[in-house]
PDB file of N, CA and C in Angstrom:
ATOM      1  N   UNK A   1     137.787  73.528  87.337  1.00  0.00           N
ATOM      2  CA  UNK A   1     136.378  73.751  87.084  1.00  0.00           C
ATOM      3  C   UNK A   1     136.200  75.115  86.403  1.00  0.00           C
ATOM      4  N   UNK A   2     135.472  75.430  85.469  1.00  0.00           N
ATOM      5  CA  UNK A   2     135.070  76.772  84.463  1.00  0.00           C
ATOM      6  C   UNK A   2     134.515  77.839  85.508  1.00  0.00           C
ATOM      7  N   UNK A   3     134.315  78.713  85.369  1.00  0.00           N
ATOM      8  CA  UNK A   3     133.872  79.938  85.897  1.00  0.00           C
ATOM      9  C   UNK A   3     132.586  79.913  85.493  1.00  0.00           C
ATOM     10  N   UNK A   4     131.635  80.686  86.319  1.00  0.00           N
ATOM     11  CA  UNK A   4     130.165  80.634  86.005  1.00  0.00           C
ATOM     12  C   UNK A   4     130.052  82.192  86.054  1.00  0.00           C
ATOM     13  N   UNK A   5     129.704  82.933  85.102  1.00  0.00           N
ATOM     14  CA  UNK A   5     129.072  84.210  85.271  1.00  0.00           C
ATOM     15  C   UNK A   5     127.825  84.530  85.470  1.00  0.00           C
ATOM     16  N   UNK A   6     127.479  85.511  86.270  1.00  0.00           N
ATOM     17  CA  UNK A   6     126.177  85.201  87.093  1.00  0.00           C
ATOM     18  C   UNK A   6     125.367  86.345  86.325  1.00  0.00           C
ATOM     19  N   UNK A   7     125.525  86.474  85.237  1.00  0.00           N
ATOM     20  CA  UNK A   7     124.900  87.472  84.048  1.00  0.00           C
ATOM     21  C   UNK A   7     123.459  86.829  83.857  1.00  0.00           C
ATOM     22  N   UNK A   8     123.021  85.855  83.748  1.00  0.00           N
ATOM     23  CA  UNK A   8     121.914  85.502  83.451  1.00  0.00           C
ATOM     24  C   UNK A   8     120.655  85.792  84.611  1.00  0.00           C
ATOM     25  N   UNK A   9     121.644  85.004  86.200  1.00  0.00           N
ATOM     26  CA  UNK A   9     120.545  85.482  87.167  1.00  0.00           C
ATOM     27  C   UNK A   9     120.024  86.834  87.651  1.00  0.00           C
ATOM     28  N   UNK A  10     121.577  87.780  86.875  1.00  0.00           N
ATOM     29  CA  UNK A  10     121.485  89.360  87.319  1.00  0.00           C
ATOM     30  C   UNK A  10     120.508  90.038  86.197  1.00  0.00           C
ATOM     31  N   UNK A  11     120.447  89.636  85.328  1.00  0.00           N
ATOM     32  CA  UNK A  11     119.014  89.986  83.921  1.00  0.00           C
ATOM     33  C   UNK A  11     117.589  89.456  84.746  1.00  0.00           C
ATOM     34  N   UNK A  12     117.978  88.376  85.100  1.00  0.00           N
ATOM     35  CA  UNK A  12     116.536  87.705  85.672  1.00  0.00           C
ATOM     36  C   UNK A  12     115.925  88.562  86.773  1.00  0.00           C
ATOM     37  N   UNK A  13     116.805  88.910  88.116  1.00  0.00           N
ATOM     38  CA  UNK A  13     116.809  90.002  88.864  1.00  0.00           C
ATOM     39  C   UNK A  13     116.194  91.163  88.436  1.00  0.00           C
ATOM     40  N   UNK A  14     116.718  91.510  87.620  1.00  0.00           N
ATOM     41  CA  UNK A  14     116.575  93.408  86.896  1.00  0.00           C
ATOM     42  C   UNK A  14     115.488  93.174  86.611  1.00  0.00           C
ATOM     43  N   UNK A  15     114.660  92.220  85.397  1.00  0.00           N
ATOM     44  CA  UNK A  15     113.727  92.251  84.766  1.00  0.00           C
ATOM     45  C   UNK A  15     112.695  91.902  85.740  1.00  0.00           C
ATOM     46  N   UNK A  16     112.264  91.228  86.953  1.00  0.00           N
ATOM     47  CA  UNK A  16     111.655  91.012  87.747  1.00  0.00           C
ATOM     48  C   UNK A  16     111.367  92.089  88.784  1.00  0.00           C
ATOM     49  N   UNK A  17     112.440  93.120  88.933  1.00  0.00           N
ATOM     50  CA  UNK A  17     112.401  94.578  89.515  1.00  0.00           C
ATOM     51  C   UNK A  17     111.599  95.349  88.330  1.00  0.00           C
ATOM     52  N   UNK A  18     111.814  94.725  87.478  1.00  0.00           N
ATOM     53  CA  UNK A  18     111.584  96.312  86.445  1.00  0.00           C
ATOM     54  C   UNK A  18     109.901  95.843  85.892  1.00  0.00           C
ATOM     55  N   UNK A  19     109.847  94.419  85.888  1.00  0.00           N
ATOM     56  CA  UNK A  19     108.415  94.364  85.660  1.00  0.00           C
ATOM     57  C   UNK A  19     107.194  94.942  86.818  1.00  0.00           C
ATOM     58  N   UNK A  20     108.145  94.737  87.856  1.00  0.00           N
ATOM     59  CA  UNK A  20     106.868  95.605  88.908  1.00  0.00           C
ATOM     60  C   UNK A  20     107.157  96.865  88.946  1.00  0.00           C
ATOM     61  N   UNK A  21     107.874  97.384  88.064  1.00  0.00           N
ATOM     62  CA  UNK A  21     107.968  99.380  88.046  1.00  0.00           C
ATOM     63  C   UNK A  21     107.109  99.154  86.746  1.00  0.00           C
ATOM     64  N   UNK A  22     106.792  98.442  85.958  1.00  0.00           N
ATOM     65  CA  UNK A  22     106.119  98.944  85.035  1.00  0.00           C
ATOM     66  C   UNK A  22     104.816  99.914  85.222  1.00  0.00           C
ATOM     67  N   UNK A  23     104.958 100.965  83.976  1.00  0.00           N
ATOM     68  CA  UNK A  23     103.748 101.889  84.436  1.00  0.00           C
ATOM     69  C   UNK A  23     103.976 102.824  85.422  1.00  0.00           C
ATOM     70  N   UNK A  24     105.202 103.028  86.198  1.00  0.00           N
ATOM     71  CA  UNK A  24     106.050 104.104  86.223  1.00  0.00           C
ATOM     72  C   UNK A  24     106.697 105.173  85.558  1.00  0.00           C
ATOM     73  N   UNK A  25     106.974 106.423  85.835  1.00  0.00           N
ATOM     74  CA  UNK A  25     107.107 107.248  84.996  1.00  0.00           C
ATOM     75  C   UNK A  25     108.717 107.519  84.861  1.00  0.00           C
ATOM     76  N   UNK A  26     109.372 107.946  83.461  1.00  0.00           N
ATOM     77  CA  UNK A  26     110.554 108.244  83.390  1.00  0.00           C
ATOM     78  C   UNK A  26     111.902 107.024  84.019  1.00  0.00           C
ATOM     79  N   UNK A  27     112.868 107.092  84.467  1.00  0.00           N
ATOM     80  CA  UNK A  27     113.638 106.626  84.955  1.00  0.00           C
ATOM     81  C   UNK A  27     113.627 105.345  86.151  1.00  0.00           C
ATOM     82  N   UNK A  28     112.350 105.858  86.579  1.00  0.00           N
ATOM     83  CA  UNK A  28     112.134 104.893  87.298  1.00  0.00           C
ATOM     84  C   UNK A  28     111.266 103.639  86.830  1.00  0.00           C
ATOM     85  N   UNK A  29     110.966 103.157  85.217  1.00  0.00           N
ATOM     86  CA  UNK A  29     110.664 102.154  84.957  1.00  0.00           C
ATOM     87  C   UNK A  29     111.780 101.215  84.394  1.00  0.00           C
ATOM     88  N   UNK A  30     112.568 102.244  83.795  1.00  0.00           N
ATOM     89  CA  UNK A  30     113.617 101.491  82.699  1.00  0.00           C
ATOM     90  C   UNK A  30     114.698 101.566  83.705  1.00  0.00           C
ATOM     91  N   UNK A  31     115.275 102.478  84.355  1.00  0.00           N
ATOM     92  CA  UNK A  31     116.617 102.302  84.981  1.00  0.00           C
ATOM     93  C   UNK A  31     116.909 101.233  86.007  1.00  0.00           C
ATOM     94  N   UNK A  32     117.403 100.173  86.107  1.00  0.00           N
ATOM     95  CA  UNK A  32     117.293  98.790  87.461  1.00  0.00           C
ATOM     96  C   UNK A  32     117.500  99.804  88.850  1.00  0.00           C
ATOM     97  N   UNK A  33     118.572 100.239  89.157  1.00  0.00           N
ATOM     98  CA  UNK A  33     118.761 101.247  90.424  1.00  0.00           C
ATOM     99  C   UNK A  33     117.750 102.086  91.071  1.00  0.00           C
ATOM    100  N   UNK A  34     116.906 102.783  89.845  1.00  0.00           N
ATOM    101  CA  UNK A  34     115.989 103.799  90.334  1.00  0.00           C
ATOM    102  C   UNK A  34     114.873 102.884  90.552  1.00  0.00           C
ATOM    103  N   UNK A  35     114.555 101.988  89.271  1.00  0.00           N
ATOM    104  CA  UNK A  35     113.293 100.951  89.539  1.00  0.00           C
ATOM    105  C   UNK A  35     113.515 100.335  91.300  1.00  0.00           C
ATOM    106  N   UNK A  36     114.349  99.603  91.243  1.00  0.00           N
ATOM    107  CA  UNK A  36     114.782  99.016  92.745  1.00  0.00           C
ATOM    108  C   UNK A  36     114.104 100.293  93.770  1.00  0.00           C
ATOM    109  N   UNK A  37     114.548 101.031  94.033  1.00  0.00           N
ATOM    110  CA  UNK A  37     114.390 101.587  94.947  1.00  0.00           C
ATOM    111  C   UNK A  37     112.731 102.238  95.080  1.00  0.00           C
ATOM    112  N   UNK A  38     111.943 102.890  94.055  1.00  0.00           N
ATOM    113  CA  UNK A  38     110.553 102.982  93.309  1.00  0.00           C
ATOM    114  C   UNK A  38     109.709 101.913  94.330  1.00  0.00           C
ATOM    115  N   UNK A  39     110.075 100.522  93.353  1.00  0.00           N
ATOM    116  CA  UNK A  39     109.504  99.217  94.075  1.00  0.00           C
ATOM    117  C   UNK A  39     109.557  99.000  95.450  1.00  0.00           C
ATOM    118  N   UNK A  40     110.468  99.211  96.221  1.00  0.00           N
ATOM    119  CA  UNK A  40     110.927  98.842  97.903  1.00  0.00           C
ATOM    120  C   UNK A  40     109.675  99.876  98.427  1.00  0.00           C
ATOM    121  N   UNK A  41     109.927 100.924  97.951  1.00  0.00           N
ATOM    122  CA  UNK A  41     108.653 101.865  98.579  1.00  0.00           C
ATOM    123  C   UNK A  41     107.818 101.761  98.405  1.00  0.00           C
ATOM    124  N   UNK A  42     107.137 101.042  97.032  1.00  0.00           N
ATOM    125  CA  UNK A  42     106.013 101.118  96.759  1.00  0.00           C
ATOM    126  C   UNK A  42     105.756  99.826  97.724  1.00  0.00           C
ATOM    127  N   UNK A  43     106.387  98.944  97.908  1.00  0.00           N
ATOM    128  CA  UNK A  43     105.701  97.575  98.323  1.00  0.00           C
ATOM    129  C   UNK A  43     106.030  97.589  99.816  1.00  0.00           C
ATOM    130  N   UNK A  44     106.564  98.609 100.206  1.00  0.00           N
ATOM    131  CA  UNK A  44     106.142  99.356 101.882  1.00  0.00           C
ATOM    132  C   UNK A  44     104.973 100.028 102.101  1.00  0.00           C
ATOM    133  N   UNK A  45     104.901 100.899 101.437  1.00  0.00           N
ATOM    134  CA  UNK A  45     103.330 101.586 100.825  1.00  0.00           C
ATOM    135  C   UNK A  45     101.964 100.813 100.820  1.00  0.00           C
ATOM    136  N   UNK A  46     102.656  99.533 100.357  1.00  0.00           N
ATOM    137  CA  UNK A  46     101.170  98.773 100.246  1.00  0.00           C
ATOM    138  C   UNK A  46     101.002  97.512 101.268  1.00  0.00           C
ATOM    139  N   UNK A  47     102.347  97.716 102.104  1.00  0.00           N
ATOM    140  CA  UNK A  47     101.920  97.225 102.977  1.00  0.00           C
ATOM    141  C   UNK A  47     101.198  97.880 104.084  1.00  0.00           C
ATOM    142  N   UNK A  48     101.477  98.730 104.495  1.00  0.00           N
ATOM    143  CA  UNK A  48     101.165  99.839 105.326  1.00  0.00           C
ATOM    144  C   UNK A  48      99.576  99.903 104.933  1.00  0.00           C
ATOM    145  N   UNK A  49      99.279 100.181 103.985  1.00  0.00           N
ATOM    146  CA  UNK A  49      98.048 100.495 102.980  1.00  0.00           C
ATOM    147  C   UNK A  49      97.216  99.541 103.400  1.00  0.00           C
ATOM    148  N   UNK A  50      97.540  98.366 103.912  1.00  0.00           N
ATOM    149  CA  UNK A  50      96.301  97.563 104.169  1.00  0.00           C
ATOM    150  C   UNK A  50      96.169  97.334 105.145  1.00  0.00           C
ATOM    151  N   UNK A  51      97.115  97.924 106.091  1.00  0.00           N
ATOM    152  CA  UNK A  51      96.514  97.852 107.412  1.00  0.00           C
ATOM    153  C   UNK A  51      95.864  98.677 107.720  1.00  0.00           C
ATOM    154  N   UNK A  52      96.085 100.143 107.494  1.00  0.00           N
ATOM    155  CA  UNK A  52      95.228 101.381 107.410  1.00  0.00           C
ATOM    156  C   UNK A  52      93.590 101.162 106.453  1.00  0.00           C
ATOM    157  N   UNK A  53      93.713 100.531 105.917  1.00  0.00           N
ATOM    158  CA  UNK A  53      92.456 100.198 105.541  1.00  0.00           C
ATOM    159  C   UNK A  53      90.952  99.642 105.999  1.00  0.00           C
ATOM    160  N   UNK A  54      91.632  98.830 106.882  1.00  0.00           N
ATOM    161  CA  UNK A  54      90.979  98.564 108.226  1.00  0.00           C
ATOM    162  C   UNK A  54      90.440  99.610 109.317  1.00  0.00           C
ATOM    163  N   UNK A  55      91.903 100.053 109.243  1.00  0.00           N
ATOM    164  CA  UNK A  55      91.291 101.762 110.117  1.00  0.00           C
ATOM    165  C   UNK A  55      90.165 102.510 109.208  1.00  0.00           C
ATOM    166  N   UNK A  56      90.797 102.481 108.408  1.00  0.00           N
ATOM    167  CA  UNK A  56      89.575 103.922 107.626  1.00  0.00           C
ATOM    168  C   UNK A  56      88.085 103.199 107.485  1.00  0.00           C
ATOM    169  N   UNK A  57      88.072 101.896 106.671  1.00  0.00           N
ATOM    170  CA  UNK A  57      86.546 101.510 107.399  1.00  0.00           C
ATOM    171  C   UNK A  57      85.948 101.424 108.480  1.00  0.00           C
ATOM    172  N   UNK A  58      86.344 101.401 109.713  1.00  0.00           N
ATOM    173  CA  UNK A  58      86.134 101.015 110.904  1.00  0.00           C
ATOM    174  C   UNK A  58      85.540 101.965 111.041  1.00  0.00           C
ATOM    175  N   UNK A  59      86.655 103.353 110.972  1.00  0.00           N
ATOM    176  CA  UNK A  59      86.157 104.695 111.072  1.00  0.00           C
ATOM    177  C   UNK A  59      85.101 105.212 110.338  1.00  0.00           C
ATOM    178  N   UNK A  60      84.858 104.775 109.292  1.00  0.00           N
ATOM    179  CA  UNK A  60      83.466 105.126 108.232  1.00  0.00           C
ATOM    180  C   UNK A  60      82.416 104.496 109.045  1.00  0.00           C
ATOM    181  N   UNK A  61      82.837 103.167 109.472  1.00  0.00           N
ATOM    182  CA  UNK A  61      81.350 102.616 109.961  1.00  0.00           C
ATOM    183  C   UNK A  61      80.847 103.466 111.183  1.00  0.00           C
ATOM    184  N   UNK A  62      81.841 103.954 111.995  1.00  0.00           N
ATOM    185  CA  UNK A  62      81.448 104.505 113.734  1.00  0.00           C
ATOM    186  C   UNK A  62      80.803 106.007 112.954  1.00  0.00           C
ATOM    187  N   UNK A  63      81.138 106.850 112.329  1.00  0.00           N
ATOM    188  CA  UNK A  63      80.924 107.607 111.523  1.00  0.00           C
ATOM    189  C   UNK A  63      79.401 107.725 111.269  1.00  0.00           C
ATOM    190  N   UNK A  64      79.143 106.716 110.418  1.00  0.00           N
ATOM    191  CA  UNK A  64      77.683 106.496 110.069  1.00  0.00           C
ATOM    192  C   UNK A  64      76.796 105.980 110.952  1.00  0.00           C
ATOM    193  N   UNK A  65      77.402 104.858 111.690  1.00  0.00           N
ATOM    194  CA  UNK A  65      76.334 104.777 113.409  1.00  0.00           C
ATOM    195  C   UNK A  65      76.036 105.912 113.946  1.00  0.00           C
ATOM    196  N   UNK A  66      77.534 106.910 114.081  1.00  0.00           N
ATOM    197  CA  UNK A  66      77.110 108.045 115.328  1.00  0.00           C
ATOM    198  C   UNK A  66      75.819 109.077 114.149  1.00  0.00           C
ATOM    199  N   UNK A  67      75.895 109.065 113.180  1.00  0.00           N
ATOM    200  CA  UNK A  67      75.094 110.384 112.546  1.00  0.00           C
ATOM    201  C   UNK A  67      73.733 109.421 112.748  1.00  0.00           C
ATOM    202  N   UNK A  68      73.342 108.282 112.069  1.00  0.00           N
ATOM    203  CA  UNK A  68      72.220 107.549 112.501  1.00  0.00           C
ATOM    204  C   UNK A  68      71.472 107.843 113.900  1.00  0.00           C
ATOM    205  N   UNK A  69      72.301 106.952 114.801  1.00  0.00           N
ATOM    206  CA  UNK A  69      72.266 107.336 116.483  1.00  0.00           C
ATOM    207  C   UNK A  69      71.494 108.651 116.318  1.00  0.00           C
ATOM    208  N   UNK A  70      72.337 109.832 116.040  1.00  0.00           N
ATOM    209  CA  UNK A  70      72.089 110.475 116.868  1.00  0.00           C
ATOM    210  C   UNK A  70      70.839 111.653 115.816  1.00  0.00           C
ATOM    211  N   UNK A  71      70.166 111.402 115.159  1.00  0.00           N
ATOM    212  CA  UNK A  71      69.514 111.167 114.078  1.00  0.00           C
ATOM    213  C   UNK A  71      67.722 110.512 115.098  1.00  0.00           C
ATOM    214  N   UNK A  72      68.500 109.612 115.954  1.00  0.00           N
ATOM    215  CA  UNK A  72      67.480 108.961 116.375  1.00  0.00           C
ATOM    216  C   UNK A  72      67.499 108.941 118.106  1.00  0.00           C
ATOM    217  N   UNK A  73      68.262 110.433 118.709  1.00  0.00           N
ATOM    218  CA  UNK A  73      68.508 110.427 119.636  1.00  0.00           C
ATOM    219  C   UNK A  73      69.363 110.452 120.388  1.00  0.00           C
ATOM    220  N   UNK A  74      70.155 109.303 120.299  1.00  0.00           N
ATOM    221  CA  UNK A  74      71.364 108.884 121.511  1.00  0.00           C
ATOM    222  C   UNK A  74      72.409 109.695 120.615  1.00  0.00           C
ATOM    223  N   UNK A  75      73.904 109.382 121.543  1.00  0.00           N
ATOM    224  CA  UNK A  75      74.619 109.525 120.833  1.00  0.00           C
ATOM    225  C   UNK A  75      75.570 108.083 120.131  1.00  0.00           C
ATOM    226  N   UNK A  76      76.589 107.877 119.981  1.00  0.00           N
ATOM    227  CA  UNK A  76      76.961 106.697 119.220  1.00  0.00           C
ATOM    228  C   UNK A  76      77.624 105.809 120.875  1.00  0.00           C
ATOM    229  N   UNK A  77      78.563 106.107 121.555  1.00  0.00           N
ATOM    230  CA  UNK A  77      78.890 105.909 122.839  1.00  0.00           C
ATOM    231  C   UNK A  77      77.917 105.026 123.779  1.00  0.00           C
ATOM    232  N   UNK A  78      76.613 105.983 123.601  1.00  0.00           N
ATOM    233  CA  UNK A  78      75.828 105.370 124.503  1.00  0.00           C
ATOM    234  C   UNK A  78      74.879 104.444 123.954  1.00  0.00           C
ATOM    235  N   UNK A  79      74.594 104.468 122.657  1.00  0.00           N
ATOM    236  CA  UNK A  79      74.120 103.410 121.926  1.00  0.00           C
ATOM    237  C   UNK A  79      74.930 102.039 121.767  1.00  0.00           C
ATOM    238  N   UNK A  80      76.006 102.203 121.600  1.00  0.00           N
ATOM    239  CA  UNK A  80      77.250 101.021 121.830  1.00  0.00           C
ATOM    240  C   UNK A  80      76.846 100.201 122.777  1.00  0.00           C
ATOM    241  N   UNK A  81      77.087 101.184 124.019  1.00  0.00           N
ATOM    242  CA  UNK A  81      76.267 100.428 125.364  1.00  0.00           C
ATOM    243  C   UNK A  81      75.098 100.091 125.709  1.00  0.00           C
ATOM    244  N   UNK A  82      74.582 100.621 124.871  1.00  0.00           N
ATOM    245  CA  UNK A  82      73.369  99.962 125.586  1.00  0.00           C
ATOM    246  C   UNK A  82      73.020  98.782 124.511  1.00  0.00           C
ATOM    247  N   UNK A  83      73.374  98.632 123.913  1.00  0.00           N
ATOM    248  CA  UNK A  83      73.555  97.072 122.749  1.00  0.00           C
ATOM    249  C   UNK A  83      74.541  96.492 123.612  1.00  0.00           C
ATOM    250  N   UNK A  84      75.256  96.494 124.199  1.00  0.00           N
ATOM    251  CA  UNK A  84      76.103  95.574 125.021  1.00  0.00           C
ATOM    252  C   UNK A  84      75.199  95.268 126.000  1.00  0.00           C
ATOM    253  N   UNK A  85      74.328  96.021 126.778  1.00  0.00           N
ATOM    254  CA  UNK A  85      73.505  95.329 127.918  1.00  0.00           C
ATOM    255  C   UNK A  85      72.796  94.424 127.936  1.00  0.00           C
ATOM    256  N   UNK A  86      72.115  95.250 126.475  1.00  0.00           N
ATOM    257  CA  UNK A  86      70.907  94.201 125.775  1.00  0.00           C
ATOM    258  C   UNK A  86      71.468  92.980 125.469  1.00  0.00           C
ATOM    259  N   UNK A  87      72.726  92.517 125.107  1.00  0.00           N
ATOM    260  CA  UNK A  87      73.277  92.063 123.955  1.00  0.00           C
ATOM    261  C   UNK A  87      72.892  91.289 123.136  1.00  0.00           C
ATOM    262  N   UNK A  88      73.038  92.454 122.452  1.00  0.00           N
ATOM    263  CA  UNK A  88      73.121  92.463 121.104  1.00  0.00           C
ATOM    264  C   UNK A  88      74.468  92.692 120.512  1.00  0.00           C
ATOM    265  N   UNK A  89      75.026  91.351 119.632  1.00  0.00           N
ATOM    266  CA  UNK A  89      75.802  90.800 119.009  1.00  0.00           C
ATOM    267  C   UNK A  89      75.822  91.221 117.940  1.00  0.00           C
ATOM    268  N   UNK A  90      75.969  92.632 116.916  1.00  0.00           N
ATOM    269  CA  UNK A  90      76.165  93.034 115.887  1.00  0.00           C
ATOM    270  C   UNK A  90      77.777  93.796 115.690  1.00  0.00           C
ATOM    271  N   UNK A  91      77.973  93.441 114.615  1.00  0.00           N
ATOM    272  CA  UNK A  91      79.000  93.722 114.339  1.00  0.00           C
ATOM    273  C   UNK A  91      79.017  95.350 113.633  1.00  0.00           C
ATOM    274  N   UNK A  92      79.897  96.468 113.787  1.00  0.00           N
ATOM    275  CA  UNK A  92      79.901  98.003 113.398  1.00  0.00           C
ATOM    276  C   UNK A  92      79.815  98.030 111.659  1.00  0.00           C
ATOM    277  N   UNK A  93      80.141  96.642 111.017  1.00  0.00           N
ATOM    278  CA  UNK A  93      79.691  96.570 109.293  1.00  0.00           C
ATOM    279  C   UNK A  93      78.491  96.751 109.433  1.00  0.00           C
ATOM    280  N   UNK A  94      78.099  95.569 109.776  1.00  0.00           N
ATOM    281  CA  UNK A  94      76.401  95.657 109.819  1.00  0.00           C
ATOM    282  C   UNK A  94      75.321  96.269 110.041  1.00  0.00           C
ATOM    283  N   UNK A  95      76.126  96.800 111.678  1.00  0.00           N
ATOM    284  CA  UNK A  95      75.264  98.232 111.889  1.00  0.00           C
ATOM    285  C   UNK A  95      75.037  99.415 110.743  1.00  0.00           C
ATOM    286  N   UNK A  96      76.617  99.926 110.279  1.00  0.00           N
ATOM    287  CA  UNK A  96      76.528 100.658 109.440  1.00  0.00           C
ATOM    288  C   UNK A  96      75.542 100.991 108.352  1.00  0.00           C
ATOM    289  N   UNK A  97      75.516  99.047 107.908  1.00  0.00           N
ATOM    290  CA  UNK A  97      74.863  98.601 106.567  1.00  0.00           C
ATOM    291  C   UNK A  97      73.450  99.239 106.837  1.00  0.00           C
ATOM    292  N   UNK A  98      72.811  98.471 108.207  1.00  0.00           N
ATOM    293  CA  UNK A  98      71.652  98.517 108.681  1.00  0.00           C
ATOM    294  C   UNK A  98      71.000 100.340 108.971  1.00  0.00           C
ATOM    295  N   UNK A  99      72.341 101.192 108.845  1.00  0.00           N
ATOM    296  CA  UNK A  99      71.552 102.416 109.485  1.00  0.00           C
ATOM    297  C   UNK A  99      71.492 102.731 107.613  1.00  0.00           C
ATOM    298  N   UNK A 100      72.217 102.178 106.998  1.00  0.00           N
ATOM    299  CA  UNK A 100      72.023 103.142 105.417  1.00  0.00           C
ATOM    300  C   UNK A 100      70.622 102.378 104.571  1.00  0.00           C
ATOM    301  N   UNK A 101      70.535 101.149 104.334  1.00  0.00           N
ATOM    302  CA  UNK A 101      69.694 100.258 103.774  1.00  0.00           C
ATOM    303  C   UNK A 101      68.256 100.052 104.895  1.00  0.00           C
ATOM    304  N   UNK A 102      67.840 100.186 106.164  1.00  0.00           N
ATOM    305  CA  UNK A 102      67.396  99.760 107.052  1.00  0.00           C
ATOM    306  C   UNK A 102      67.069 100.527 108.124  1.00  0.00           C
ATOM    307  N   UNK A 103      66.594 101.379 107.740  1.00  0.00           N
ATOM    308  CA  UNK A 103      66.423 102.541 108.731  1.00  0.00           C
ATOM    309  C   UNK A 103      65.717 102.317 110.056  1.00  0.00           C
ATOM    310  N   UNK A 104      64.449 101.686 109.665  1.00  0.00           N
ATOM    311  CA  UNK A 104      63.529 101.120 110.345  1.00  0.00           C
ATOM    312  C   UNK A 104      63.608 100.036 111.544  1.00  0.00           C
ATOM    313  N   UNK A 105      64.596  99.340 111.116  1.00  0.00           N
ATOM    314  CA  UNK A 105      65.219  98.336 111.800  1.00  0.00           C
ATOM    315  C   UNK A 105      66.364  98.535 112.762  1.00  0.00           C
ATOM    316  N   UNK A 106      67.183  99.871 112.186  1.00  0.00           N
ATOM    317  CA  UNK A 106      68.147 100.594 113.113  1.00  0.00           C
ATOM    318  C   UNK A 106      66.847 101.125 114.153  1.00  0.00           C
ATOM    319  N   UNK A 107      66.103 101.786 113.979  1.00  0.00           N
ATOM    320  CA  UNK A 107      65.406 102.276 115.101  1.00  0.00           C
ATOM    321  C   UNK A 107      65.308 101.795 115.887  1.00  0.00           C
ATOM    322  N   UNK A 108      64.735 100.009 115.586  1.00  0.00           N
ATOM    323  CA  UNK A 108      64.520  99.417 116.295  1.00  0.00           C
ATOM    324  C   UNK A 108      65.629  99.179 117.648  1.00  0.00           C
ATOM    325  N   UNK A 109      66.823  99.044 116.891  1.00  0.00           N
ATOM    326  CA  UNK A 109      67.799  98.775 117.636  1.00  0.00           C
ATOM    327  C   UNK A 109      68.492  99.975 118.771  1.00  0.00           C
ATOM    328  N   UNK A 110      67.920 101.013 118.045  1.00  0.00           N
ATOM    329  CA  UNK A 110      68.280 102.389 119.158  1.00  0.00           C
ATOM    330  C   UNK A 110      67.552 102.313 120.438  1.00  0.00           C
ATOM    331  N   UNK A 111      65.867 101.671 120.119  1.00  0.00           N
ATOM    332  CA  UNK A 111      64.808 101.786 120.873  1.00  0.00           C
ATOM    333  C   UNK A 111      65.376 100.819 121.890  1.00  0.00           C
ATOM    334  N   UNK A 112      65.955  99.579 121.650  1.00  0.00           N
ATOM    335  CA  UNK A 112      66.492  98.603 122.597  1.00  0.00           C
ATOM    336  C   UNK A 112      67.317  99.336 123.706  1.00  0.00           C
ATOM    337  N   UNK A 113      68.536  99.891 122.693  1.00  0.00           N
ATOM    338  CA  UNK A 113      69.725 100.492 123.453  1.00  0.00           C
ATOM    339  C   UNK A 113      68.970 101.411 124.417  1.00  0.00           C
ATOM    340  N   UNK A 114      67.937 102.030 124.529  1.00  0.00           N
ATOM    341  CA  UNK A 114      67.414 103.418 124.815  1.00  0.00           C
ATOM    342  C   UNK A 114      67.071 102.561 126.290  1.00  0.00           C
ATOM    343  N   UNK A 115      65.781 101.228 125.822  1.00  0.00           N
ATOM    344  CA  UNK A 115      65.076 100.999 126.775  1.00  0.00           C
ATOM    345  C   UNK A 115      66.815 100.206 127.879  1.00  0.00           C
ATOM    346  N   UNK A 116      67.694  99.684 127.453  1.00  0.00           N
ATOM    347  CA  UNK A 116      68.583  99.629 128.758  1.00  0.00           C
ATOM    348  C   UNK A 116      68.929 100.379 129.365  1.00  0.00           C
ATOM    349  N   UNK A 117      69.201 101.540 128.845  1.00  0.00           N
ATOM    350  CA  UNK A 117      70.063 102.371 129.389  1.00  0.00           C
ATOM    351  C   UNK A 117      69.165 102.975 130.573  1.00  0.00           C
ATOM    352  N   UNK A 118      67.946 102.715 130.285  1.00  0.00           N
ATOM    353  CA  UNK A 118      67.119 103.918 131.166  1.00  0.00           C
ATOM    354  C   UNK A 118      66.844 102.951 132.340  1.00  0.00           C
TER     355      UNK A 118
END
């Protein structure tokens, strides 16, 4: 049986590494070795990256509740809770949304939290 040289799948390889370094700088777009290694990090990077992303909005939203909140009194802690007593089923997007677009309507919702707590 003939020998098969595996030159074609090892081009196919390289060029599939090297198309996701594209737009990299220097050595690390054109070289396969440096590209390889560039890519592994970068596509650790972006994995990582989207889980933290989650964090950092989460954190923007509690952020903008607590300055609202406390804007209108409470602090963010005790406004939490006292929407849990009441319950009230809002989600920390919404709230957020609601203290930037909706001021009026956040009040409302402080005034709730306020009247459980007391």
């Amino acid at each position: 049986m003939a020998r098969i040289k595996g030159g074609m799948n090892a081009k196919k390889k390289h060029n599939r590494v090297l198309k996701l370094a594209k737009g990299y700088r220097g050595a690390r777009s054109k070289q396969y070795r440096v590209a390889k290694q560039s890519v592994m990090r970068a596509l650790t990077s972006s994995y990582a990256g989207r889980k933290q992303r989650k964090r950092q909005f989460r954190q923007l939203w509690i952020a903008r509740i607590n300055a609202a909140t406390r804007m209108n009194g409470l602090s963010y802690s005790k406004f939490m809770h006292g929407l849990k007593l009441a319950g009230v089923d809002i989600n920390r997007k919404m709230l957020s949304e609601m203290a930037i677009s909706e001021p009026e309507a956040f009040k409302v919702l402080v005034d709730v939290a306020k009247e459980k707590l007391a």
